[in-house]
Protein backbone atom coordinates (compact mmCIF):
# COMPACT_ATOMS: atom_id res chain seq x y z
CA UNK A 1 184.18 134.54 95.73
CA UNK A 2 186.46 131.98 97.94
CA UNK A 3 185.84 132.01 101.45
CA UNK A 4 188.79 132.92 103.47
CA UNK A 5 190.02 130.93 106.18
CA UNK A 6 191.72 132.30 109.06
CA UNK A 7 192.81 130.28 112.34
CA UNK A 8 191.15 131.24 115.63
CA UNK A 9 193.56 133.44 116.93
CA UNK A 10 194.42 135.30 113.80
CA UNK A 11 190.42 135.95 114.06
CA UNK A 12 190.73 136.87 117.70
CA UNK A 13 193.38 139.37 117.14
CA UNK A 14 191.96 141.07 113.44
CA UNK A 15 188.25 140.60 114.02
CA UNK A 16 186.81 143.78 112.90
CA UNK A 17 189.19 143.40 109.82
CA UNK A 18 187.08 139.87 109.42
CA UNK A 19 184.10 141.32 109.99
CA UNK A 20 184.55 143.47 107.10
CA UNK A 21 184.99 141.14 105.16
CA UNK A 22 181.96 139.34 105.45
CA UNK A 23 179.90 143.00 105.67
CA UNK A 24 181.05 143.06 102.11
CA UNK A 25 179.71 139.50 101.67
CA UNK A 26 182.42 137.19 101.65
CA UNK A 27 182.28 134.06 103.80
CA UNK A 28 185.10 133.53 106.44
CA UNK A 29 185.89 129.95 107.77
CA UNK A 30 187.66 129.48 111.10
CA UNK A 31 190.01 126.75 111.96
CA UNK A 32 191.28 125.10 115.11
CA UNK A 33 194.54 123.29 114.13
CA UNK A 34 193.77 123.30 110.50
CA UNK A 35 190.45 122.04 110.90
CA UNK A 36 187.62 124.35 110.24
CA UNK A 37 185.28 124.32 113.21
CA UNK A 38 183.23 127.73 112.34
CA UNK A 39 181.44 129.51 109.82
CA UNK A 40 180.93 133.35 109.28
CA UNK A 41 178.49 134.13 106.77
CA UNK A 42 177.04 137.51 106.04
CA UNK A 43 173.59 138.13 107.21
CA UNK A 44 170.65 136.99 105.19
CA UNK A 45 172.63 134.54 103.64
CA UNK A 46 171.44 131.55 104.87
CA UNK A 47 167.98 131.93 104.43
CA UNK A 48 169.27 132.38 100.44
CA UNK A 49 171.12 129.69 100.44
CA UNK A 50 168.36 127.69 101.48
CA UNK A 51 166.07 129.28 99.29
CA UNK A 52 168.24 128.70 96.26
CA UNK A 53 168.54 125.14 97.31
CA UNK A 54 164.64 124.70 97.45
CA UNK A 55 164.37 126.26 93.87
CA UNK A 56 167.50 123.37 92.65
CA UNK A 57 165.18 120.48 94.19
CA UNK A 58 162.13 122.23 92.34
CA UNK A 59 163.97 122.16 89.49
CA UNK A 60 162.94 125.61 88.63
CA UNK A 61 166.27 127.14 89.02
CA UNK A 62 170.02 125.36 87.91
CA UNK A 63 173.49 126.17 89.38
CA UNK A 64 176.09 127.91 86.85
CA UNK A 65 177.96 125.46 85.42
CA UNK A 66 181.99 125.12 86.40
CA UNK A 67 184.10 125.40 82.69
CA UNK A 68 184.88 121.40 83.42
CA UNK A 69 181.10 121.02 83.04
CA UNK A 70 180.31 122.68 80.14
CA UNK A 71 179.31 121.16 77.07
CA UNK A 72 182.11 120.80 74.04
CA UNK A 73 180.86 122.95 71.05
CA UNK A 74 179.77 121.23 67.96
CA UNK A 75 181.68 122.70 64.60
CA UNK A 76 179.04 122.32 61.78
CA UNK A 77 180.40 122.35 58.18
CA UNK A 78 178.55 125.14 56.49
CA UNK A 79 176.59 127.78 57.18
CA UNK A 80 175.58 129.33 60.90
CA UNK A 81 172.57 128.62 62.12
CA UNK A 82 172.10 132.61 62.71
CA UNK A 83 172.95 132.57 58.28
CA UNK A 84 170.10 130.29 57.77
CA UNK A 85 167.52 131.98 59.94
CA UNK A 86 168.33 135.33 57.85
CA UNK A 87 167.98 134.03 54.41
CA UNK A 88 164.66 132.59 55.65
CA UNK A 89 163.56 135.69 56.92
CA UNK A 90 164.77 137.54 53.65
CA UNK A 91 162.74 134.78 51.47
């Protein structure tokens, strides 16, 4: 989910709208002149973000990767690996 950005004002006048928003767990960025200058996050989700982010540098944990980063499949000429493992199984 995108975070939504909203201008100060636009906060100021819709708030509990916003805060709805992030009770349903979105994130909500505020801008000053196009500039973000806040952060509303839902509660508890800091100390998961940081937890997540100490499982990354343990390396016990990876991110999903985005489609760009995903690897290109490999066409083999033949049978499917799934094939093979069968007619071993069978033998």
């Amino acid at each position: 989910m995108r975070p939504k950005h909203v201008t100060a004002t636009e906060l100021k006048n819709r708030l509990g709208t916003y805060l709805d928003c992030v009770s349903r767990g979105q994130t909500v960025i505020v801008t000053d002149r196009g500039r973000p200058v806040a952060r509303i996050i839902p509660e508890g989700a800091a100390e998961s973000e940081s937890l997540l982010e100490r499982l990354i540098a343990k390396g016990l944990v990876r991110r999903r990767p985005t489609p760009g980063q995903l690897p290109k499949r490999i066409r083999s000429r033949g049978k499917n690996a799934s094939d093979v493992i069968v007619e071993e199984r069978r033998r």
